[in-house]
PDB file of N, CA and C in Angstrom:
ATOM      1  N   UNK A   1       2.052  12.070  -2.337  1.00  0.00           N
ATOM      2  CA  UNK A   1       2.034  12.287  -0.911  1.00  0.00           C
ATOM      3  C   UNK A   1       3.033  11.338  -0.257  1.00  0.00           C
ATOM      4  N   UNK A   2       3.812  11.530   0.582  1.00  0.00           N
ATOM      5  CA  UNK A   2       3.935  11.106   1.677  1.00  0.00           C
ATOM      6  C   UNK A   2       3.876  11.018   2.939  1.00  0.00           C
ATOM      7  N   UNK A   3       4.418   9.548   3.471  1.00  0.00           N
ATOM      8  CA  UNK A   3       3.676   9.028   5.410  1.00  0.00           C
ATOM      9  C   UNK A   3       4.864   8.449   5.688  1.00  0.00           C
ATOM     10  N   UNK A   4       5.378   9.136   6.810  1.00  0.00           N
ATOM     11  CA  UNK A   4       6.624   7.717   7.932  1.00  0.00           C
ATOM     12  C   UNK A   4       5.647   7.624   8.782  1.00  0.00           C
ATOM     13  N   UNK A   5       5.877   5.899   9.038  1.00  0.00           N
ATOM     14  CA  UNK A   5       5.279   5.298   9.721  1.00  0.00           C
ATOM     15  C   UNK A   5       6.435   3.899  10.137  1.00  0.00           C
ATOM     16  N   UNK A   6       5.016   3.149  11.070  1.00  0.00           N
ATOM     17  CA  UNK A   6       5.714   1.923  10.873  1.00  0.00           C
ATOM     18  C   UNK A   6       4.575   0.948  10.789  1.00  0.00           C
ATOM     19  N   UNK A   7       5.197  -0.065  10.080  1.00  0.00           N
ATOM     20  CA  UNK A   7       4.281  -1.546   9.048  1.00  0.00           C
ATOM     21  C   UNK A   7       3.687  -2.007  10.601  1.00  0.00           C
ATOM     22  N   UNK A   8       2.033  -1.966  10.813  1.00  0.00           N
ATOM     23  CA  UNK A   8       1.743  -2.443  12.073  1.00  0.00           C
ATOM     24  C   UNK A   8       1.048  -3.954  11.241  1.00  0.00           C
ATOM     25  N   UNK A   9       0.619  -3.746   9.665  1.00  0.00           N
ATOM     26  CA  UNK A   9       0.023  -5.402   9.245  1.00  0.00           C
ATOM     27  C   UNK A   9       0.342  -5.758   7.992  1.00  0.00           C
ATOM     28  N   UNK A  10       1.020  -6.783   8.267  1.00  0.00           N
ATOM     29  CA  UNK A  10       1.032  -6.855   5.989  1.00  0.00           C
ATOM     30  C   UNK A  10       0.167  -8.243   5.882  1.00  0.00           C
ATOM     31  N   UNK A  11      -0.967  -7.414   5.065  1.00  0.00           N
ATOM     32  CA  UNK A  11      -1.955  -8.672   4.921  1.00  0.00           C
ATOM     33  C   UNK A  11      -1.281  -9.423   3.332  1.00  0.00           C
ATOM     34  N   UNK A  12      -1.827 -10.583   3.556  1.00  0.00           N
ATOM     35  CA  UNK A  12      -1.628 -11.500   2.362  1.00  0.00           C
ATOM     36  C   UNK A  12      -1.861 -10.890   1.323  1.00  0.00           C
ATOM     37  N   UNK A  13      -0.847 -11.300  -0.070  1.00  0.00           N
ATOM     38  CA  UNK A  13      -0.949 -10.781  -1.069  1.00  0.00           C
ATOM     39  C   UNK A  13      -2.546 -11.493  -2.081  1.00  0.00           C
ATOM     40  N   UNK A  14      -2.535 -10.499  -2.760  1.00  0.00           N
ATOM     41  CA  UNK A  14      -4.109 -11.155  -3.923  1.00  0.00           C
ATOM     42  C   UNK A  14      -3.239 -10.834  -5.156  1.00  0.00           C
ATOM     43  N   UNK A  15      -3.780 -12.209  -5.930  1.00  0.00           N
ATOM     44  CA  UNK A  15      -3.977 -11.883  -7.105  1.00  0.00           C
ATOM     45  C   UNK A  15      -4.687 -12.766  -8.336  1.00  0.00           C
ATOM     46  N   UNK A  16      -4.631 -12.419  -9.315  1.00  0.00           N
ATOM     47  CA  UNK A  16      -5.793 -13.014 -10.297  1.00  0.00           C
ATOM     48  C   UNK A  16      -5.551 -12.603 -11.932  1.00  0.00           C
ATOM     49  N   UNK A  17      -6.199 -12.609 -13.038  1.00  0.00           N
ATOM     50  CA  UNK A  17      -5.929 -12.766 -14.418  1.00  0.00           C
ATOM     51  C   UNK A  17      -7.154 -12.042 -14.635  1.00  0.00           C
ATOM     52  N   UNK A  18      -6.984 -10.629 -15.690  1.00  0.00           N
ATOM     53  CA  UNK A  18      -7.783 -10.126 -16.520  1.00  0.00           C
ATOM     54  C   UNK A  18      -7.291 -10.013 -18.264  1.00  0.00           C
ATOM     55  N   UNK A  19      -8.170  -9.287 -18.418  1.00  0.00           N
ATOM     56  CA  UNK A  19      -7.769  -9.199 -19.886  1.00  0.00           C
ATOM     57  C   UNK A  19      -6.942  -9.088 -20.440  1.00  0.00           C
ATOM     58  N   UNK A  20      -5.780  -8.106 -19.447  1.00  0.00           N
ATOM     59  CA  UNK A  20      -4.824  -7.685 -19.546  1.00  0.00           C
ATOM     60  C   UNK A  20      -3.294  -8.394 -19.378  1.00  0.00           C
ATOM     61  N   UNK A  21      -3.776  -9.963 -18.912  1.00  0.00           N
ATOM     62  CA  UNK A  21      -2.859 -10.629 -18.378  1.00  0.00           C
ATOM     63  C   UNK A  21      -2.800 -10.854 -16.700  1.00  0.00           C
ATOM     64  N   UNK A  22      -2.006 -11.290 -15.973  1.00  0.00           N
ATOM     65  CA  UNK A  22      -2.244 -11.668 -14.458  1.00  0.00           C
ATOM     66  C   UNK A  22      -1.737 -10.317 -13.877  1.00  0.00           C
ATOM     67  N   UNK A  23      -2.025 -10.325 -12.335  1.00  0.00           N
ATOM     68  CA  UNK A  23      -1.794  -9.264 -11.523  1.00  0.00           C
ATOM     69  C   UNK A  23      -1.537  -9.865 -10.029  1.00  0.00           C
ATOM     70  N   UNK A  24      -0.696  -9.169  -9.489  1.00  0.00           N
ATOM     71  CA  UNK A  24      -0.661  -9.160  -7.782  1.00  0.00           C
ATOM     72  C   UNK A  24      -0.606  -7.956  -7.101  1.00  0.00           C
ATOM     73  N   UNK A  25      -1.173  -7.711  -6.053  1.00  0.00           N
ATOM     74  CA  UNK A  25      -1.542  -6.852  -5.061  1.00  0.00           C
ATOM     75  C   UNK A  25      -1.188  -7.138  -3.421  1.00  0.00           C
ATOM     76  N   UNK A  26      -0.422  -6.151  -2.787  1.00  0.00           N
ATOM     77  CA  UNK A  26      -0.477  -6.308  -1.632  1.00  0.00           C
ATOM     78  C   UNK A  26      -0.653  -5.507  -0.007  1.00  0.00           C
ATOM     79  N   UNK A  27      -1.964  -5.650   0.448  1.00  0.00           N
ATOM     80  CA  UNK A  27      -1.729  -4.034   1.012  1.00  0.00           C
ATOM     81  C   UNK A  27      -1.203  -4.101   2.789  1.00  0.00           C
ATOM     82  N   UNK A  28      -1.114  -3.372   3.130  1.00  0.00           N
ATOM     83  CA  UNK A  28      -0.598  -3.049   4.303  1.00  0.00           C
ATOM     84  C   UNK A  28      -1.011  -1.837   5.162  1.00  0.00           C
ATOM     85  N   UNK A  29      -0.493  -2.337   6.199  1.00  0.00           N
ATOM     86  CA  UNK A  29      -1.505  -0.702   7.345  1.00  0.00           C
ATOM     87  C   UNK A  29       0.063  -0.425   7.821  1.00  0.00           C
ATOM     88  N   UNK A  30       0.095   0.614   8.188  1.00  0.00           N
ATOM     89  CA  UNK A  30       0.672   1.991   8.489  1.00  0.00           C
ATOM     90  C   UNK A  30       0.427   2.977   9.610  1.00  0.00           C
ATOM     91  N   UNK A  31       1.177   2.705  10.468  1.00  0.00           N
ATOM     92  CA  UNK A  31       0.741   3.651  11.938  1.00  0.00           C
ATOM     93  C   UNK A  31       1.837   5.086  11.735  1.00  0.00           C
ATOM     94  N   UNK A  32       1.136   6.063  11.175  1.00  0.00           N
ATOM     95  CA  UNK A  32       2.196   7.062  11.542  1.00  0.00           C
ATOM     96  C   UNK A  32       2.909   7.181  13.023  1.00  0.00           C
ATOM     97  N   UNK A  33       4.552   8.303  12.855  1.00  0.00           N
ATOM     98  CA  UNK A  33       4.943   8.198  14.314  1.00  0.00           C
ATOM     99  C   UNK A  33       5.135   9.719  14.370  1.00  0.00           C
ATOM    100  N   UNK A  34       3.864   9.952  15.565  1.00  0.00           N
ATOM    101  CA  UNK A  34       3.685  11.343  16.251  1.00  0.00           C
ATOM    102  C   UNK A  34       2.935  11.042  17.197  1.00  0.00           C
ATOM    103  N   UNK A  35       2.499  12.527  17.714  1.00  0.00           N
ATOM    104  CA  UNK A  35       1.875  12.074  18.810  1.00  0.00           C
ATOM    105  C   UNK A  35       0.325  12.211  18.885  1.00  0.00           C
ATOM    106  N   UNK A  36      -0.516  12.428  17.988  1.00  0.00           N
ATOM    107  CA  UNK A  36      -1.516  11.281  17.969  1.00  0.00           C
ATOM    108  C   UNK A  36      -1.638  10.188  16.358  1.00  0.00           C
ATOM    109  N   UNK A  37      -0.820   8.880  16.829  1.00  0.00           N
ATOM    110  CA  UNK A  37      -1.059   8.311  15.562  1.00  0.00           C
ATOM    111  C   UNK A  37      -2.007   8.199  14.372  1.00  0.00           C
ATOM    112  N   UNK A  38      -1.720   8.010  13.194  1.00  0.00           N
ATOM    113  CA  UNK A  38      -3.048   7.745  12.462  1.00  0.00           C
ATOM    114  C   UNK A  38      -2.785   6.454  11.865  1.00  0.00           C
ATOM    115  N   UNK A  39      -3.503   5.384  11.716  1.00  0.00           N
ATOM    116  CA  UNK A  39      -2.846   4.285  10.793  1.00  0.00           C
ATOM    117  C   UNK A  39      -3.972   4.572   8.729  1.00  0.00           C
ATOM    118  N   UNK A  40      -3.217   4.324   8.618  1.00  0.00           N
ATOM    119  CA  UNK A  40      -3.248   4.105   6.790  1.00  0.00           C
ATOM    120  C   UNK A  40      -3.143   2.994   6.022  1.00  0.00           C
ATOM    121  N   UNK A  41      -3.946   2.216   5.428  1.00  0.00           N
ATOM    122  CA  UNK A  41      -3.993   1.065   4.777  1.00  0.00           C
ATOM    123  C   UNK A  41      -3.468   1.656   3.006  1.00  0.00           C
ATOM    124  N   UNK A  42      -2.453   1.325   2.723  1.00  0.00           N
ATOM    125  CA  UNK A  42      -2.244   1.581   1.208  1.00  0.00           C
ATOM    126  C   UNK A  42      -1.509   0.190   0.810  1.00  0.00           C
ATOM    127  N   UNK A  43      -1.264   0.068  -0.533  1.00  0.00           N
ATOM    128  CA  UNK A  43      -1.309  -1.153  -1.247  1.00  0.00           C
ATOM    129  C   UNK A  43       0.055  -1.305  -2.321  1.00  0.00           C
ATOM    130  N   UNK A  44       0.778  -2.474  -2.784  1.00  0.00           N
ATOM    131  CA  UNK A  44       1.753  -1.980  -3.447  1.00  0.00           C
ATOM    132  C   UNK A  44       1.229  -2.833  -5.131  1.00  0.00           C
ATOM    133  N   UNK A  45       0.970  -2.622  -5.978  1.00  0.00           N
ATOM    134  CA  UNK A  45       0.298  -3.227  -7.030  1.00  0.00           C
ATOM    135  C   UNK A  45       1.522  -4.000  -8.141  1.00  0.00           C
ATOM    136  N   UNK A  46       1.670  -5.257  -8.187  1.00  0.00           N
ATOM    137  CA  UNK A  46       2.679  -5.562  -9.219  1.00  0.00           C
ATOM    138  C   UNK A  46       3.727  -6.525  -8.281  1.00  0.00           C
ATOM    139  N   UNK A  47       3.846  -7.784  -9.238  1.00  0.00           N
ATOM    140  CA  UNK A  47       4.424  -8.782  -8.408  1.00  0.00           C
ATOM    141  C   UNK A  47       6.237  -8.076  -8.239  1.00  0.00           C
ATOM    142  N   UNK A  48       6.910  -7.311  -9.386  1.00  0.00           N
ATOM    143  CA  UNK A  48       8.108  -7.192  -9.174  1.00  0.00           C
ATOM    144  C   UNK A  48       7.942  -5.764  -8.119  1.00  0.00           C
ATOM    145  N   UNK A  49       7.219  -5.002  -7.939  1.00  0.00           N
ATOM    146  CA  UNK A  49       7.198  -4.035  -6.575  1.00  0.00           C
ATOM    147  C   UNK A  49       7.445  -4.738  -5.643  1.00  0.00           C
ATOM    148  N   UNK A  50       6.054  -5.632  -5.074  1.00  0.00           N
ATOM    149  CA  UNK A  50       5.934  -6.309  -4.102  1.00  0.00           C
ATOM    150  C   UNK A  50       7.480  -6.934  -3.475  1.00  0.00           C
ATOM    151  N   UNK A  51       7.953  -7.707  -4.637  1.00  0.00           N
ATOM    152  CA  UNK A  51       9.168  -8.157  -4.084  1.00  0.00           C
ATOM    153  C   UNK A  51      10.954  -6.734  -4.305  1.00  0.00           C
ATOM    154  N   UNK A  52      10.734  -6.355  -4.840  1.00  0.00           N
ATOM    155  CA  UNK A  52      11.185  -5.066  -4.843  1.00  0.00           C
ATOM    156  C   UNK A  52      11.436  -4.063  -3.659  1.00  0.00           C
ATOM    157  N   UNK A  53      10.425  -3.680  -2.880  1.00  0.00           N
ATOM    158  CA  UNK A  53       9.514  -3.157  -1.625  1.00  0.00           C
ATOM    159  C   UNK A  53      10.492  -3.937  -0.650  1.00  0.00           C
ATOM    160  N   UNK A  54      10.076  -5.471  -0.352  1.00  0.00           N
ATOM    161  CA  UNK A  54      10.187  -6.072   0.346  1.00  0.00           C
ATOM    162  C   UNK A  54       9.911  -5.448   1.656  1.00  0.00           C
ATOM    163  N   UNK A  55       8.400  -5.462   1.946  1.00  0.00           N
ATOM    164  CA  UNK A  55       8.222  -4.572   2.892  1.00  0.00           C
ATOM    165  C   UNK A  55       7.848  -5.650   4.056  1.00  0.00           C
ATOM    166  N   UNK A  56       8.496  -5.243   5.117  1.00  0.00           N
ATOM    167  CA  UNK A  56       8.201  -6.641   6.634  1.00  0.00           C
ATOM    168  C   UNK A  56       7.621  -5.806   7.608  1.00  0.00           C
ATOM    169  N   UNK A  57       6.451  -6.343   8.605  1.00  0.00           N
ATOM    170  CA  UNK A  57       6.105  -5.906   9.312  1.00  0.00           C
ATOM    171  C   UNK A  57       6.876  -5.210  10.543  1.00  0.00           C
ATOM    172  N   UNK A  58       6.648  -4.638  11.468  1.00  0.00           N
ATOM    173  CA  UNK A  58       7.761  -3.563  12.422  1.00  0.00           C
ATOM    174  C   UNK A  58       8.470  -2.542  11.767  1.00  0.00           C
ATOM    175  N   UNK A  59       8.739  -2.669  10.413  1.00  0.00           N
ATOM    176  CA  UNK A  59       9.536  -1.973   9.513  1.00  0.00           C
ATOM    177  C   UNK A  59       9.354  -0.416   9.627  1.00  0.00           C
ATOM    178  N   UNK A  60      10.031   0.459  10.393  1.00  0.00           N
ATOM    179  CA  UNK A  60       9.840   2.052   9.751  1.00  0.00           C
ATOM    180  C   UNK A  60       9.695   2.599   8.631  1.00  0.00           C
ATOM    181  N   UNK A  61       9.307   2.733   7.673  1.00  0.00           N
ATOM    182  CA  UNK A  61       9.669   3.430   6.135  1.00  0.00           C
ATOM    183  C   UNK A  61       8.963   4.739   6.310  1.00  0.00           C
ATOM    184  N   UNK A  62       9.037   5.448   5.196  1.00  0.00           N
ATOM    185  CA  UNK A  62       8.757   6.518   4.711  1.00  0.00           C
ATOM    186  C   UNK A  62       7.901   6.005   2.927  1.00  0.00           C
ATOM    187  N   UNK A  63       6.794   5.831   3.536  1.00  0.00           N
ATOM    188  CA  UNK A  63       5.950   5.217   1.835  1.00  0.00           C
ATOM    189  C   UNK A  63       5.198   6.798   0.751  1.00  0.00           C
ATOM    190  N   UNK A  64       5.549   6.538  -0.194  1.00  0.00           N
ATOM    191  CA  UNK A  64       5.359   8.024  -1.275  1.00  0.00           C
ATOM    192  C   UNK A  64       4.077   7.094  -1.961  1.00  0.00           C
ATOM    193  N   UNK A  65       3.103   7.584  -2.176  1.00  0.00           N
ATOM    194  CA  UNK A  65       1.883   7.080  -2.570  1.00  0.00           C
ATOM    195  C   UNK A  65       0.685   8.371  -3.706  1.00  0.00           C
ATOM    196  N   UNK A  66       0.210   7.621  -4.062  1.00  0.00           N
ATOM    197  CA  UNK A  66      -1.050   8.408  -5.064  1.00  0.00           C
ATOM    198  C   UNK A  66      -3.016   8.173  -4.452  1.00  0.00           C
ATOM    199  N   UNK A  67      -3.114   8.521  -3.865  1.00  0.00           N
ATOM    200  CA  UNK A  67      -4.607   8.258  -3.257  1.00  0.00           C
ATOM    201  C   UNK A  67      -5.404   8.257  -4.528  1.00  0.00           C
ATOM    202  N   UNK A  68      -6.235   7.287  -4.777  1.00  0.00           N
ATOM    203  CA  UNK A  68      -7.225   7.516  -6.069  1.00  0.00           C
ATOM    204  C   UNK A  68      -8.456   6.832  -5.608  1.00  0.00           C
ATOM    205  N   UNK A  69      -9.719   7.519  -6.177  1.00  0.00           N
ATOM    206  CA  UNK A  69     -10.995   7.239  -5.798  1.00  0.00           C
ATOM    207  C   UNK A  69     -11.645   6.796  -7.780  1.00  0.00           C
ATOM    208  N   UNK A  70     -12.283   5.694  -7.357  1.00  0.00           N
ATOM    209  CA  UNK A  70     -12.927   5.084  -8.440  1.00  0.00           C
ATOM    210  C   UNK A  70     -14.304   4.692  -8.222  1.00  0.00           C
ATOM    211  N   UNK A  71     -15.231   5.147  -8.869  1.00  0.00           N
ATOM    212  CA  UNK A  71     -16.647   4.849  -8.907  1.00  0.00           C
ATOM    213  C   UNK A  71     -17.088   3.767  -9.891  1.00  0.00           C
ATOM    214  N   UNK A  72     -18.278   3.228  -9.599  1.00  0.00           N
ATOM    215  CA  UNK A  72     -18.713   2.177 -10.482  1.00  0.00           C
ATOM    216  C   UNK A  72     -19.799   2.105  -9.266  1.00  0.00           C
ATOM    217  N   UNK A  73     -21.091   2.241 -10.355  1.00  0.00           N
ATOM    218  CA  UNK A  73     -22.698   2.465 -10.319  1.00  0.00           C
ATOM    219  C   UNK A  73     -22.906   3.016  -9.034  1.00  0.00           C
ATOM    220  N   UNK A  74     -22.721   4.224  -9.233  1.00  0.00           N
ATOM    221  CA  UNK A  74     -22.983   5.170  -8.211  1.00  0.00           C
ATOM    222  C   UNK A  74     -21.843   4.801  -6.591  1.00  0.00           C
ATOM    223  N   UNK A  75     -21.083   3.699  -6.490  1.00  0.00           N
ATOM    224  CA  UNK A  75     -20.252   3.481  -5.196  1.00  0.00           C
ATOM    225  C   UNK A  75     -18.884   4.239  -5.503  1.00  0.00           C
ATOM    226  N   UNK A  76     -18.670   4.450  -4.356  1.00  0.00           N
ATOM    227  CA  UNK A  76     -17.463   5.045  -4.366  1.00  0.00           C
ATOM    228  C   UNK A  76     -16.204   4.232  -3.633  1.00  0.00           C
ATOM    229  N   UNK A  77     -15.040   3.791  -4.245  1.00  0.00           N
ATOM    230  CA  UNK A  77     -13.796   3.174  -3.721  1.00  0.00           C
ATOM    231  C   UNK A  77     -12.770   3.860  -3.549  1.00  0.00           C
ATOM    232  N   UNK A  78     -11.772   4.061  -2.658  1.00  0.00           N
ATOM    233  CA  UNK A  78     -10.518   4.562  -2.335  1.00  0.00           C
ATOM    234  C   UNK A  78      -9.466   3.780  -2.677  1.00  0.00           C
ATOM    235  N   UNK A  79      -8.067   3.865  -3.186  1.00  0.00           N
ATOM    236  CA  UNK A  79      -7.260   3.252  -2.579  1.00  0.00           C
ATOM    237  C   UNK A  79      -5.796   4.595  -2.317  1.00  0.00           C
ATOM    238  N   UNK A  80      -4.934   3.721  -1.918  1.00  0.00           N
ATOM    239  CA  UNK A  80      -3.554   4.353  -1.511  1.00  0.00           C
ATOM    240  C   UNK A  80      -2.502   3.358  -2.073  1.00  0.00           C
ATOM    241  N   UNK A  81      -1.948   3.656  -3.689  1.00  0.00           N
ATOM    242  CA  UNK A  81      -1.078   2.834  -4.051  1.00  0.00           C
ATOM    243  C   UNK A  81       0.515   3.602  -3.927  1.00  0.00           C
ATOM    244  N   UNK A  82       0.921   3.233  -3.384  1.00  0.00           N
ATOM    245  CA  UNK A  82       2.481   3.171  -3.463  1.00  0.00           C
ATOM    246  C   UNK A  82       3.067   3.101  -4.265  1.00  0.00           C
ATOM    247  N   UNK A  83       4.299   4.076  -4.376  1.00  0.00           N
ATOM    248  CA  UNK A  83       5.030   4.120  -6.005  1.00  0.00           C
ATOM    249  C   UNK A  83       6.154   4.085  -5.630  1.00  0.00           C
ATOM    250  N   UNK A  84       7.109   4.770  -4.003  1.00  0.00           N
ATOM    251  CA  UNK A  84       8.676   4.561  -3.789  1.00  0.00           C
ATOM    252  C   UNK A  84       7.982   4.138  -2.198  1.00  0.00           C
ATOM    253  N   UNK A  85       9.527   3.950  -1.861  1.00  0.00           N
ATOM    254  CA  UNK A  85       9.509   3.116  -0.158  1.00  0.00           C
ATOM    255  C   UNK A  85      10.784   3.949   0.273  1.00  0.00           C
ATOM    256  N   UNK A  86      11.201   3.832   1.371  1.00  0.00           N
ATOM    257  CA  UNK A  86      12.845   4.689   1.805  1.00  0.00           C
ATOM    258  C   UNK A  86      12.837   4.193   3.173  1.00  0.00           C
ATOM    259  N   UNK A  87      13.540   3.398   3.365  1.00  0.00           N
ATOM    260  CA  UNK A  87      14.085   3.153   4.738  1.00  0.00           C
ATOM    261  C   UNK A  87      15.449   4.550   5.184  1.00  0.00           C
ATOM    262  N   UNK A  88      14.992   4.029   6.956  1.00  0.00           N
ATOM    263  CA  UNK A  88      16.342   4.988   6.917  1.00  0.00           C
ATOM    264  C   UNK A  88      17.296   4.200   7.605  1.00  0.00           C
TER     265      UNK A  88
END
């Protein structure tokens, strides 16, 4: 899927060490531009994206993303990870 928007928050990055070795995460909100906005929180996963991306707040882009829902004991989680970026 994709959303143009523009970067209205880039929250602080997370990250931490599993089994698999370490990880970073960083997500951000997203105000589409029409005329009734929607904002979108999606996330960019991986320290060389993150800096890759280099995504700054005010920023217009056009973000291409994968929505995925994950359960664990009956809860249900969303996210919106990001895979390309495109300025214009």
């Amino acid at each position: 899927m994709k959303l143009k928007g523009k970067i209205t928050v880039v929250i602080p990055a997370k990250s931490g060490t599993t089994d698999k070795g370490d990880w970073q995460s960083q997500q951000y909100v997203m105000e589409t531009i029409e005329e009734y906005p929607k904002k979108m929180l999606f996330e960019v996963f991986g320290e060389s994206k993150i800096k890759e991306f280099d995504i700054k707040q005010d920023e217009v882009l056009t973000v291409s993303f994968d929505p995925k829902v994950d359960e664990k004991d009956g809860h249900y989680y969303g996210k919106n990870r990001a895979y390309a970026v495109s300025r214009e």
